[in-house]
PDB file of N, CA and C in Angstrom:
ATOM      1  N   UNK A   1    -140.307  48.183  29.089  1.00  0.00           N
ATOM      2  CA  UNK A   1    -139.392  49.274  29.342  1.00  0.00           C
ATOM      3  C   UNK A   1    -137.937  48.784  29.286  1.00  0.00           C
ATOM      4  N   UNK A   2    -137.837  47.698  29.780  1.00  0.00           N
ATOM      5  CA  UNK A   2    -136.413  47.017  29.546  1.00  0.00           C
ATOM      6  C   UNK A   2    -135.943  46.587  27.911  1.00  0.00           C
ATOM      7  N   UNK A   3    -136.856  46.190  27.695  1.00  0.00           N
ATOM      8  CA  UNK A   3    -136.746  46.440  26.182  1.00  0.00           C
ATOM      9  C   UNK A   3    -136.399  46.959  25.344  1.00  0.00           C
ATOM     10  N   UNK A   4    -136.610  48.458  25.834  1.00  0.00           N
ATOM     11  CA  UNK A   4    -136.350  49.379  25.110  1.00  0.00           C
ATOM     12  C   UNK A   4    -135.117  49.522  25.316  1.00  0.00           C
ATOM     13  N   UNK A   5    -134.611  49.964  26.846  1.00  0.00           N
ATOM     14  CA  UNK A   5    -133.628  50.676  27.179  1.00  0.00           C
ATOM     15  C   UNK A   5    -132.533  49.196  26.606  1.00  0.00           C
ATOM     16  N   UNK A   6    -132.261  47.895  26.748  1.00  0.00           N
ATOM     17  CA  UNK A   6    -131.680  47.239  25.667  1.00  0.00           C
ATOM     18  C   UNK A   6    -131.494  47.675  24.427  1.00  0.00           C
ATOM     19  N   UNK A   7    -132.320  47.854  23.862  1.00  0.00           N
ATOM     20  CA  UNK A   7    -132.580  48.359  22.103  1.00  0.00           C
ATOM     21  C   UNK A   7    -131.584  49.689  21.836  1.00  0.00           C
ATOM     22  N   UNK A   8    -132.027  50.406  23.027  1.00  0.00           N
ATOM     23  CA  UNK A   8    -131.038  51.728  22.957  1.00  0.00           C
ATOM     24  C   UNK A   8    -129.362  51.803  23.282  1.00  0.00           C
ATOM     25  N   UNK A   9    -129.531  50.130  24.329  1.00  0.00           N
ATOM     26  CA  UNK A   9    -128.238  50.406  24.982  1.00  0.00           C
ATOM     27  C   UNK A   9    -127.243  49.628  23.515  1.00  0.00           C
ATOM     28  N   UNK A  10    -128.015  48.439  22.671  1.00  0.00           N
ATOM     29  CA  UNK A  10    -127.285  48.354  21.479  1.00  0.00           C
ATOM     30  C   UNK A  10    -127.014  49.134  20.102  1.00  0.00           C
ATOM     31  N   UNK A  11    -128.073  50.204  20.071  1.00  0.00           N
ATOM     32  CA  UNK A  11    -128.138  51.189  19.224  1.00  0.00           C
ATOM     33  C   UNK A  11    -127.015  52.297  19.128  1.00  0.00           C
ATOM     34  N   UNK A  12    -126.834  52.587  19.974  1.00  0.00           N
ATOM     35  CA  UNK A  12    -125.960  53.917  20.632  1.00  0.00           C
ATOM     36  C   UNK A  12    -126.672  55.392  20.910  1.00  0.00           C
ATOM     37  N   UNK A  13    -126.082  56.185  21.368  1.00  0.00           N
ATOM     38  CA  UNK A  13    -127.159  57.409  21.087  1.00  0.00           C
ATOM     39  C   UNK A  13    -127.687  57.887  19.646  1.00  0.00           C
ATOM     40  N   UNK A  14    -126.797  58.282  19.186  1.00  0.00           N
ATOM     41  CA  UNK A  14    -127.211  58.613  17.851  1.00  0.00           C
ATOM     42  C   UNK A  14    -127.501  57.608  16.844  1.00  0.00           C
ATOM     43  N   UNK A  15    -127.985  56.342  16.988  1.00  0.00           N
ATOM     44  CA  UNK A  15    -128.409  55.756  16.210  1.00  0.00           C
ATOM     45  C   UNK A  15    -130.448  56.027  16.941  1.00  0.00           C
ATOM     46  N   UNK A  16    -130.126  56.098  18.180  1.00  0.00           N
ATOM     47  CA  UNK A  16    -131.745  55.778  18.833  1.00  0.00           C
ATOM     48  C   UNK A  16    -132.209  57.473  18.393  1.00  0.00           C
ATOM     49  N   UNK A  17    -131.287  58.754  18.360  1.00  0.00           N
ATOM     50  CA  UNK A  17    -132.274  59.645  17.508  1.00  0.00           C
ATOM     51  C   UNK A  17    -132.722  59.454  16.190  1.00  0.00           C
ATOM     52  N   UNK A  18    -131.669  58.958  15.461  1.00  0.00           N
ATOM     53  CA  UNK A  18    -131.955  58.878  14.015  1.00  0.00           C
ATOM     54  C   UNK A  18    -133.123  57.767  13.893  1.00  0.00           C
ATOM     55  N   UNK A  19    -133.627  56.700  14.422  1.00  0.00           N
ATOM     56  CA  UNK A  19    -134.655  55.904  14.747  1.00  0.00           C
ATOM     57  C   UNK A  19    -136.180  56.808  15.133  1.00  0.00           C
ATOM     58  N   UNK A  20    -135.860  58.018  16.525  1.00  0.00           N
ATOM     59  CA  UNK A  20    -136.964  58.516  17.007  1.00  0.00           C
ATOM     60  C   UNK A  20    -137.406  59.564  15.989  1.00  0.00           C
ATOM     61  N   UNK A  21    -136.002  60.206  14.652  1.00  0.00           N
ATOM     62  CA  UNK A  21    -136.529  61.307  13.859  1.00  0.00           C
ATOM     63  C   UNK A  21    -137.052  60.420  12.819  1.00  0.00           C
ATOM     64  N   UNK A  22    -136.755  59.146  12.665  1.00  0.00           N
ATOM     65  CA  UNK A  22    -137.412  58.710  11.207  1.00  0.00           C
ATOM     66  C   UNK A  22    -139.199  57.939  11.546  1.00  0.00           C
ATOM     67  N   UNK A  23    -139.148  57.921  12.920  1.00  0.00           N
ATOM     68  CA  UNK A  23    -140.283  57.571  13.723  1.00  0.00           C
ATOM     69  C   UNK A  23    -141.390  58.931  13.184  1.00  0.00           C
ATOM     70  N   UNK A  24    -140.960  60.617  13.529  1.00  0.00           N
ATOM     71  CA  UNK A  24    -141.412  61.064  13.579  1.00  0.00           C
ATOM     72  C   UNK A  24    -142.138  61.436  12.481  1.00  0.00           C
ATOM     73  N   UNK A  25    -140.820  61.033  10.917  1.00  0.00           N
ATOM     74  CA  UNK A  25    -141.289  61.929   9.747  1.00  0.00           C
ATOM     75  C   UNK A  25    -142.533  60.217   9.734  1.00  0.00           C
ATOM     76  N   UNK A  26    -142.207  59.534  10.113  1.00  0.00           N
ATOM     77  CA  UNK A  26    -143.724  58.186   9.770  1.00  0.00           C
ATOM     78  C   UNK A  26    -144.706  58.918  10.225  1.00  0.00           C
ATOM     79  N   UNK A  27    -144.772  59.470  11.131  1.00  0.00           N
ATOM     80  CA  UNK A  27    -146.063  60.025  11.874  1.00  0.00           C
ATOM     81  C   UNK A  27    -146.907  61.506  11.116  1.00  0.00           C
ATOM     82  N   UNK A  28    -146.029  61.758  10.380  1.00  0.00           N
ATOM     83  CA  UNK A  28    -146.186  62.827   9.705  1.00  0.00           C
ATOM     84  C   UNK A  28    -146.362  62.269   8.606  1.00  0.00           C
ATOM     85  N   UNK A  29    -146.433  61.241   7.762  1.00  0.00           N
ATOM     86  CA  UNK A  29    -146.221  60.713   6.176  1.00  0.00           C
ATOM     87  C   UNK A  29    -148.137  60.701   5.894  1.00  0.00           C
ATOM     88  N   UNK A  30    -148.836  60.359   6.788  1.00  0.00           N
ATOM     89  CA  UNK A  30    -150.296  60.538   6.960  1.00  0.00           C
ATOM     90  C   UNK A  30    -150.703  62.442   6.691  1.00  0.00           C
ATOM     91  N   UNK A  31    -150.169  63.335   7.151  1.00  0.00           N
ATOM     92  CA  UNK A  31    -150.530  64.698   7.466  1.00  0.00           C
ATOM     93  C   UNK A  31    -150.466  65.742   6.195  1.00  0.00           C
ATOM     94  N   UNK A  32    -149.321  64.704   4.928  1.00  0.00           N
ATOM     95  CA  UNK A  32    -149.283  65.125   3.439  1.00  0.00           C
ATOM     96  C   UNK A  32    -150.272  64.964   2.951  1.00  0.00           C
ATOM     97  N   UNK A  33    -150.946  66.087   2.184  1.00  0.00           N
ATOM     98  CA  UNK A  33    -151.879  66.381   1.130  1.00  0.00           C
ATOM     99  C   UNK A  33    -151.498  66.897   0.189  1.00  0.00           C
ATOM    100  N   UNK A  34    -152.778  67.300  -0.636  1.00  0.00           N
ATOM    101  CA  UNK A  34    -151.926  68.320  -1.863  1.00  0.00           C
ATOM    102  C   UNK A  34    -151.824  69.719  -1.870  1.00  0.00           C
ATOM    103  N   UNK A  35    -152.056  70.141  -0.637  1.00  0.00           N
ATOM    104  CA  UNK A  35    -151.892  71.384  -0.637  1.00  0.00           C
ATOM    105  C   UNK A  35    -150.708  71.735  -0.270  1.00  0.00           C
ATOM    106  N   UNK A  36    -149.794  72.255  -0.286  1.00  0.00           N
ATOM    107  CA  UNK A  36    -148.618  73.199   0.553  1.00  0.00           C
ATOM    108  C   UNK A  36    -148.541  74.395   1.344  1.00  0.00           C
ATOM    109  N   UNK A  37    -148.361  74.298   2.097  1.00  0.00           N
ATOM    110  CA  UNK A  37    -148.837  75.726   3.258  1.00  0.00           C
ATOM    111  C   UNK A  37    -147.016  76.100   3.790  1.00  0.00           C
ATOM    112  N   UNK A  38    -147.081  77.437   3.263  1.00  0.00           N
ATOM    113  CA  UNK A  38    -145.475  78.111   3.574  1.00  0.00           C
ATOM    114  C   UNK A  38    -145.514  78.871   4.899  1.00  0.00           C
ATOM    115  N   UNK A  39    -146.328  78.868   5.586  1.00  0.00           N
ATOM    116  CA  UNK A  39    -146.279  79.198   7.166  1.00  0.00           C
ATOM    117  C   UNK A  39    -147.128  78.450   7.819  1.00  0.00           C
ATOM    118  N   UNK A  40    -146.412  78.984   9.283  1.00  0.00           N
ATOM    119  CA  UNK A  40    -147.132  77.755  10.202  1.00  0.00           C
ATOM    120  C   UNK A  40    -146.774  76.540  10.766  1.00  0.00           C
ATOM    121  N   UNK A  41    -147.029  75.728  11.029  1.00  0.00           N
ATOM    122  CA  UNK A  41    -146.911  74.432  11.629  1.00  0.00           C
ATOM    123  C   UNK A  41    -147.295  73.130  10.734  1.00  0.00           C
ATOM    124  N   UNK A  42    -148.166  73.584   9.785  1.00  0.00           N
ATOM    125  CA  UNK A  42    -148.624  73.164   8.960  1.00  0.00           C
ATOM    126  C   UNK A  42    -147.246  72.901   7.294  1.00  0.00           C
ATOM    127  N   UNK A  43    -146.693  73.645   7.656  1.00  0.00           N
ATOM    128  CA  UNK A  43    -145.233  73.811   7.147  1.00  0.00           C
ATOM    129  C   UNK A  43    -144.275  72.574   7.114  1.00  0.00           C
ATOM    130  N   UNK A  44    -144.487  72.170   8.085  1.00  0.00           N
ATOM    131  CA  UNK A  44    -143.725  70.648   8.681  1.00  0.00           C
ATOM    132  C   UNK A  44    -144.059  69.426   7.825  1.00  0.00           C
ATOM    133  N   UNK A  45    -145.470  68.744   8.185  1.00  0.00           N
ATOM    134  CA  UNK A  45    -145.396  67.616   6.979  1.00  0.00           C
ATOM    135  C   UNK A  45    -145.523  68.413   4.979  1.00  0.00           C
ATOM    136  N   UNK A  46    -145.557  69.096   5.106  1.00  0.00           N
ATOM    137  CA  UNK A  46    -146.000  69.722   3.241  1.00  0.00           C
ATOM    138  C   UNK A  46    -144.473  69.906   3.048  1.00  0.00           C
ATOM    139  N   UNK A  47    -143.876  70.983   3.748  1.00  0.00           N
ATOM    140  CA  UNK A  47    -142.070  71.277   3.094  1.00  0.00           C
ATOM    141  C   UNK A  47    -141.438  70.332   3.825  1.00  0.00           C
ATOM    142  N   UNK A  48    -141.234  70.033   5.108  1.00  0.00           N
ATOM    143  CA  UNK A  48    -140.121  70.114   5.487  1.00  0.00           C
ATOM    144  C   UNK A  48    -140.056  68.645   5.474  1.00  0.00           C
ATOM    145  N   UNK A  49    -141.060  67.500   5.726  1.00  0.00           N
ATOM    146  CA  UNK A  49    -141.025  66.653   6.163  1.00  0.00           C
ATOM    147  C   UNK A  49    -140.647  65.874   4.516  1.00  0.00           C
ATOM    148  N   UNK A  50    -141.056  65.965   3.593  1.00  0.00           N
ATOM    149  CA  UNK A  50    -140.747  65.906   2.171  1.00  0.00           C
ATOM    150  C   UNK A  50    -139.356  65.822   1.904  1.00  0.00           C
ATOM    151  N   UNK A  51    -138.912  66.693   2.026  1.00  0.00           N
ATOM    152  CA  UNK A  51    -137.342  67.079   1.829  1.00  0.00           C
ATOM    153  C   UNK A  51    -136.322  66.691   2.703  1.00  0.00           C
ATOM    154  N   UNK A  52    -136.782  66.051   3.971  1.00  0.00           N
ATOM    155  CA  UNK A  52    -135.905  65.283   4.762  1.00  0.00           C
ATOM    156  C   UNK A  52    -136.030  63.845   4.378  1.00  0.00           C
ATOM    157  N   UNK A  53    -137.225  63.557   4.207  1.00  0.00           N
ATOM    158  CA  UNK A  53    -137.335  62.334   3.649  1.00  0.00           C
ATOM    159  C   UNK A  53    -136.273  61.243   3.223  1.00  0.00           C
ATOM    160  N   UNK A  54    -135.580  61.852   1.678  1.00  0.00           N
ATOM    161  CA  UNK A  54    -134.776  61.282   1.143  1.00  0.00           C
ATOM    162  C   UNK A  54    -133.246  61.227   1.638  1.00  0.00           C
ATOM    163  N   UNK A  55    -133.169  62.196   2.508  1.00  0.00           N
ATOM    164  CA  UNK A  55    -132.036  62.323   2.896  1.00  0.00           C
ATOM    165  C   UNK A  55    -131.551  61.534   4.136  1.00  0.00           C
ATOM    166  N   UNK A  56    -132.707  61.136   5.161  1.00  0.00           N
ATOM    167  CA  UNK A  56    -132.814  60.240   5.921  1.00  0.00           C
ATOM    168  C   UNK A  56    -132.499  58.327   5.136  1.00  0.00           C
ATOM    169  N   UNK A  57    -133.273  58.546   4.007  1.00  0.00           N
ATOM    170  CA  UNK A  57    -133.425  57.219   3.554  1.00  0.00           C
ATOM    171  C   UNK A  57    -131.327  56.810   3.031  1.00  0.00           C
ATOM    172  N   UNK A  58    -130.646  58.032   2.498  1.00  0.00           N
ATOM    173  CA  UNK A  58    -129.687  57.568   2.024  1.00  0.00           C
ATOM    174  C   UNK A  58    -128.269  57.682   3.776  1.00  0.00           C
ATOM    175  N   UNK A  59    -129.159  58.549   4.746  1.00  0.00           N
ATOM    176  CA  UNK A  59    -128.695  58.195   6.036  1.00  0.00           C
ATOM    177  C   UNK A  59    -128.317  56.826   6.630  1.00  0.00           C
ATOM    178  N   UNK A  60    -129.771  56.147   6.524  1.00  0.00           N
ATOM    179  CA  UNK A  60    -129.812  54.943   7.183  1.00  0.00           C
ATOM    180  C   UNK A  60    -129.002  54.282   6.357  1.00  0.00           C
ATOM    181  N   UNK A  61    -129.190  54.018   4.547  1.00  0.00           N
ATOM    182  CA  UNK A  61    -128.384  52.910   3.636  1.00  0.00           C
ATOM    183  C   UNK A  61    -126.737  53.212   4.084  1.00  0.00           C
ATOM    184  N   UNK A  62    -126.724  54.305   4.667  1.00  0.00           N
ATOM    185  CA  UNK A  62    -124.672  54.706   4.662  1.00  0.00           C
ATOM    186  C   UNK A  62    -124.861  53.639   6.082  1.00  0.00           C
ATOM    187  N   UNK A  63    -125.342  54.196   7.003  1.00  0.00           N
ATOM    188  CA  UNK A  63    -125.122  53.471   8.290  1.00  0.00           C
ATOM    189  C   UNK A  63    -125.066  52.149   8.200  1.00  0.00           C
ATOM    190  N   UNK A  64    -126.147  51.341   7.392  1.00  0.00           N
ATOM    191  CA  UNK A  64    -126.195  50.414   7.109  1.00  0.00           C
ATOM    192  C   UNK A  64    -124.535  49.830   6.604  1.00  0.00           C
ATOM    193  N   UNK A  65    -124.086  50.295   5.286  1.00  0.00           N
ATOM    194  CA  UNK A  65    -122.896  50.164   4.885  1.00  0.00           C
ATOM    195  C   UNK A  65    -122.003  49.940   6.050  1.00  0.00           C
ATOM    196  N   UNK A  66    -121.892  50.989   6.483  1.00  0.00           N
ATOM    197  CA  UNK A  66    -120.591  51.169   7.621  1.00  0.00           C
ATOM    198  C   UNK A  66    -120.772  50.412   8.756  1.00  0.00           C
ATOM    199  N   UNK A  67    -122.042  49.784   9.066  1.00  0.00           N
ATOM    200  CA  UNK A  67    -121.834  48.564  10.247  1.00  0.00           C
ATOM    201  C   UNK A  67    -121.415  47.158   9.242  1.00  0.00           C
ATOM    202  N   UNK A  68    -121.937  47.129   8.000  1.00  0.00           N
ATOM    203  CA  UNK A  68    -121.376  45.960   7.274  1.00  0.00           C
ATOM    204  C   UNK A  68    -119.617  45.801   7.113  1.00  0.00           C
ATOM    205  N   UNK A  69    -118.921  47.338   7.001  1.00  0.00           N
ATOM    206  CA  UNK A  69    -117.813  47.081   7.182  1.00  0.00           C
ATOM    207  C   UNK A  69    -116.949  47.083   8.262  1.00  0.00           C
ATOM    208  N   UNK A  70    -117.925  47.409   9.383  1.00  0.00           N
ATOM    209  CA  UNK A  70    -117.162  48.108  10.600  1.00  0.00           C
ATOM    210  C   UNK A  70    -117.007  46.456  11.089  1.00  0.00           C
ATOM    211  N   UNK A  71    -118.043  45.515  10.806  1.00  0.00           N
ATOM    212  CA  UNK A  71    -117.803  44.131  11.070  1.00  0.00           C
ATOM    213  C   UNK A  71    -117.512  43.223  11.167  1.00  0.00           C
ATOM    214  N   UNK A  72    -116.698  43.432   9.969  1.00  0.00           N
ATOM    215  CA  UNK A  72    -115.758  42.710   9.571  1.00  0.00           C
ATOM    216  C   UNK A  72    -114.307  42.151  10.428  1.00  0.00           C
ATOM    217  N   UNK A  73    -113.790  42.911  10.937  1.00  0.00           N
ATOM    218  CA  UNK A  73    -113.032  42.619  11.896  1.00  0.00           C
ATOM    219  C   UNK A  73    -112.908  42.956  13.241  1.00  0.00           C
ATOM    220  N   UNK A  74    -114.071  42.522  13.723  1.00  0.00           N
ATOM    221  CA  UNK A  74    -114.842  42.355  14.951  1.00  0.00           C
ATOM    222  C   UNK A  74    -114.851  41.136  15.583  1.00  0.00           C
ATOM    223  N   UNK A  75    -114.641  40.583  17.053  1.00  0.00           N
ATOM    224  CA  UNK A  75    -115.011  39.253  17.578  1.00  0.00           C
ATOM    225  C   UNK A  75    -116.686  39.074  17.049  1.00  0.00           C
ATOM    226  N   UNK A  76    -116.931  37.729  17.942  1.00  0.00           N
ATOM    227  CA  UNK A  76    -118.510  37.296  17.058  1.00  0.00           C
ATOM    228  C   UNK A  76    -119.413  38.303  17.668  1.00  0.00           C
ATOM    229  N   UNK A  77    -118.893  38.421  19.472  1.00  0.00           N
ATOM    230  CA  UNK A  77    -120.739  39.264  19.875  1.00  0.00           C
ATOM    231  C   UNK A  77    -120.771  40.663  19.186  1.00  0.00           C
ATOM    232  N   UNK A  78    -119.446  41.153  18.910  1.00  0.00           N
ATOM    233  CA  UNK A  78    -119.999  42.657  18.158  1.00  0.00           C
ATOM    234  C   UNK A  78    -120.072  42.168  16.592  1.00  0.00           C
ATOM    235  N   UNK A  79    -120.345  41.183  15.966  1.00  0.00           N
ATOM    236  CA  UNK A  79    -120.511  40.988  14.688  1.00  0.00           C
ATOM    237  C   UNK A  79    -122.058  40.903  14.929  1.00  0.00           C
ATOM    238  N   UNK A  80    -122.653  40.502  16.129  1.00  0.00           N
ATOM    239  CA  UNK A  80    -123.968  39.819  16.126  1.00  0.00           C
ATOM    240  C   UNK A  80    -124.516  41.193  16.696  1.00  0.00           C
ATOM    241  N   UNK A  81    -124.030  42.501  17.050  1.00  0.00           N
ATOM    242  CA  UNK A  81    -124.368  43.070  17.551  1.00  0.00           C
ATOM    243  C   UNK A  81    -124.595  44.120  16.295  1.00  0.00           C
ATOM    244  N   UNK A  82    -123.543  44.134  15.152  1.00  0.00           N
ATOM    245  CA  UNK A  82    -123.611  44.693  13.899  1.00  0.00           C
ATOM    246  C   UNK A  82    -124.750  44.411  13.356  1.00  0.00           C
ATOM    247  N   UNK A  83    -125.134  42.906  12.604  1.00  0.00           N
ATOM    248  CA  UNK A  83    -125.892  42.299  12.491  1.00  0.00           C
ATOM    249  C   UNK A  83    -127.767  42.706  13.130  1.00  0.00           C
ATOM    250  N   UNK A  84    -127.265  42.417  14.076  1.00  0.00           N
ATOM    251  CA  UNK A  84    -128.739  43.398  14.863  1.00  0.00           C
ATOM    252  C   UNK A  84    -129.163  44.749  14.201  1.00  0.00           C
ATOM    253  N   UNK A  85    -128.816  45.549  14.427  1.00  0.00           N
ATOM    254  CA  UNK A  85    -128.664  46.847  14.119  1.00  0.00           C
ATOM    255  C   UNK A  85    -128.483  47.064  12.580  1.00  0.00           C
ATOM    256  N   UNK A  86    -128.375  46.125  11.574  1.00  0.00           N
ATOM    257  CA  UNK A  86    -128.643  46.227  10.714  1.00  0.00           C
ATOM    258  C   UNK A  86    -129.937  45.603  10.189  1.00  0.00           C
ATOM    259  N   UNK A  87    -130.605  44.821  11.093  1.00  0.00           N
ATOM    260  CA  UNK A  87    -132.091  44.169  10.742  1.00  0.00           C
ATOM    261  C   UNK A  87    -133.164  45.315  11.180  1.00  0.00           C
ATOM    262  N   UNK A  88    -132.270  46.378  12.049  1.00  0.00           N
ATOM    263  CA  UNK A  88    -133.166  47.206  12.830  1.00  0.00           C
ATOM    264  C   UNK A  88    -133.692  48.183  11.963  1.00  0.00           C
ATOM    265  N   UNK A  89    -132.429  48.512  11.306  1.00  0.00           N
ATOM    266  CA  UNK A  89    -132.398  49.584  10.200  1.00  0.00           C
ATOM    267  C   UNK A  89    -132.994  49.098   8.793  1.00  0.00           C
ATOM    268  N   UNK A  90    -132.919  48.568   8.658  1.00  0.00           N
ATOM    269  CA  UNK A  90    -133.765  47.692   7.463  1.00  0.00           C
ATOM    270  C   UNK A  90    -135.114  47.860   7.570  1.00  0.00           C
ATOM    271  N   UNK A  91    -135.501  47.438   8.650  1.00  0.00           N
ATOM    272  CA  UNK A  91    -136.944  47.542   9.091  1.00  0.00           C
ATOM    273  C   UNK A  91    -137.943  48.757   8.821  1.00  0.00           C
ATOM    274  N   UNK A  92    -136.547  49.603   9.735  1.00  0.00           N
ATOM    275  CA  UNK A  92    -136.838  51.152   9.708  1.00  0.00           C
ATOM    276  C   UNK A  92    -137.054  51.656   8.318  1.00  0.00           C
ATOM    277  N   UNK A  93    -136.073  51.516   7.414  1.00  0.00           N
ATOM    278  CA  UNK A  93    -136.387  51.883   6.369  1.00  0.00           C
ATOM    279  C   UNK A  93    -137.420  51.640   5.165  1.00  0.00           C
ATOM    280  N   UNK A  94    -137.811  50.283   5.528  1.00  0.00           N
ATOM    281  CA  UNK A  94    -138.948  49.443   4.721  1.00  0.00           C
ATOM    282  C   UNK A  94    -139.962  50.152   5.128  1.00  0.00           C
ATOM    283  N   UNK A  95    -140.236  50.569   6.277  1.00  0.00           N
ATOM    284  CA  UNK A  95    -141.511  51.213   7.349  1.00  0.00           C
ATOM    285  C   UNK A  95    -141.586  52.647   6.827  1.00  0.00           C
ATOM    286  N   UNK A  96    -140.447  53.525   6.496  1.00  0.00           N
ATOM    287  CA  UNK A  96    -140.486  54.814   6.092  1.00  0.00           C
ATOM    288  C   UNK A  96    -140.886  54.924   4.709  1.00  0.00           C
ATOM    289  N   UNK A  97    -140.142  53.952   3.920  1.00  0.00           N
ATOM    290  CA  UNK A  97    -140.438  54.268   2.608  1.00  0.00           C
ATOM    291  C   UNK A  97    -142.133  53.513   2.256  1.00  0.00           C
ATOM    292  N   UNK A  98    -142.469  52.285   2.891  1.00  0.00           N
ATOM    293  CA  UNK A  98    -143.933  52.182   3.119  1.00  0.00           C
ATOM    294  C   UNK A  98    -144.892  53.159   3.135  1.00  0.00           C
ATOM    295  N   UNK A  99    -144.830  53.685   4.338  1.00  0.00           N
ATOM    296  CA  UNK A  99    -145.477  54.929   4.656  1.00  0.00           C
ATOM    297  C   UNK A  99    -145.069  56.509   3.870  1.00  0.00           C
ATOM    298  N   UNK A 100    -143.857  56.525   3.172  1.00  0.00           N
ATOM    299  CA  UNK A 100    -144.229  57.855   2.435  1.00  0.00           C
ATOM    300  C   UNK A 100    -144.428  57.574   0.721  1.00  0.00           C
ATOM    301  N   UNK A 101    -144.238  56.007   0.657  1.00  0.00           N
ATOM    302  CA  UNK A 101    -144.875  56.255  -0.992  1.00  0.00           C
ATOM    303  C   UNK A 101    -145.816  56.867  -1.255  1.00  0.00           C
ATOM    304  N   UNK A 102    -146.806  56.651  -1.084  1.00  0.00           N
ATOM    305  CA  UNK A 102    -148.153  57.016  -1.065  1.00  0.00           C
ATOM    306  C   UNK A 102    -148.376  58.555  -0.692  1.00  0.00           C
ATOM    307  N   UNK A 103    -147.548  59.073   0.208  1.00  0.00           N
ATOM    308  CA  UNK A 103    -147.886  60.553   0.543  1.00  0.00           C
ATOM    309  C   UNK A 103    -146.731  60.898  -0.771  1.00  0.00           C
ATOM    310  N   UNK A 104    -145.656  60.484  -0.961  1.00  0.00           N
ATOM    311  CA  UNK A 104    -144.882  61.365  -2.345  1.00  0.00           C
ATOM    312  C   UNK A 104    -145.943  61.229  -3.729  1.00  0.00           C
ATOM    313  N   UNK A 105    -146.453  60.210  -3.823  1.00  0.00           N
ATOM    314  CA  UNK A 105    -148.020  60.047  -4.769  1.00  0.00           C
ATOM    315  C   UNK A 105    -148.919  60.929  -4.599  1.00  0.00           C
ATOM    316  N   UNK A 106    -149.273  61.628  -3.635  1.00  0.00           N
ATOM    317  CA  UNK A 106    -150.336  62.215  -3.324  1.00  0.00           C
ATOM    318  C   UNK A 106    -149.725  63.616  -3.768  1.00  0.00           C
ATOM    319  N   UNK A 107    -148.246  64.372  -3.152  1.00  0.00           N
ATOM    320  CA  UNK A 107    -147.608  65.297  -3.696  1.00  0.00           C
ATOM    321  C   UNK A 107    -147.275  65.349  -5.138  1.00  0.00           C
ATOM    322  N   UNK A 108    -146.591  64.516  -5.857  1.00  0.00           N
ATOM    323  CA  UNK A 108    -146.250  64.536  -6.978  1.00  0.00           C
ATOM    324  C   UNK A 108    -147.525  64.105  -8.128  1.00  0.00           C
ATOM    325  N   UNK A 109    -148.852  64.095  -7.845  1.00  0.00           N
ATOM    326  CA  UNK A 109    -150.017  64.062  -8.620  1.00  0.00           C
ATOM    327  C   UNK A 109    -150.498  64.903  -9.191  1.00  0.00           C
ATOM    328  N   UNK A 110    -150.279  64.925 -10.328  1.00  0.00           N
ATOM    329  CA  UNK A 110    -151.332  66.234 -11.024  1.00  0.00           C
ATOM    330  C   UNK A 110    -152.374  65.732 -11.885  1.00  0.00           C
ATOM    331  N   UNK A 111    -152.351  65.221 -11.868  1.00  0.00           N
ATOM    332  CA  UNK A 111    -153.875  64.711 -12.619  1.00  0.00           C
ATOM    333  C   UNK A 111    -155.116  65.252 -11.460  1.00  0.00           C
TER     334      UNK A 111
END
């Protein structure tokens, strides 16, 4: 639990949502099939979760950017604190795009 609340207290707020929403569309990257369903709940991983997707992925690469420059003229612990938070996001993103290749394969299949 301390762990966490560390993780968050170097993250900031809005870096620890953008972490818990790209958490969520992972959890959802399993729930894509080939069907599409336009109502419902079922709505969520087929449209919505699809189409946030990419937009998350070029989210994190900006953030990424902007702690690389925000770092630059920083003492060392907030360079190491930049640094962090950019291994975090890296991660994150390797983990998202992991997990939705395969479901954008499964959507974009017509054979």
């Amino acid at each position: 639990m301390k762990a966490l609340l560390l993780i968050a207290r170097l993250l900031g707020a809005l870096r620890v949502m953008l972490v818990v929403s790209v958490f969520v569309l992972i959890a959802l990257a399993p729930l894509v099939g080939s069907d599409v369903f336009y109502s419902g709940w079922k709505m969520a991983p087929t449209l919505i979760a699809p189409a946030v997707v990419p937009i998350f992925f070029f989210v994190i690469l900006f953030d990424v950017l902007m702690c690389r420059v925000c770092r630059i003229d920083k003492p060392a612990i907030e360079r190491q604190r930049f640094d962090s938070i950019v291994r975090i996001e890296l991660l994150l993103l390797v983990l998202m795009v992991a997990f939705w290749v395969p479901a954008f394969y499964r959507l974009l299949d017509t054979v």
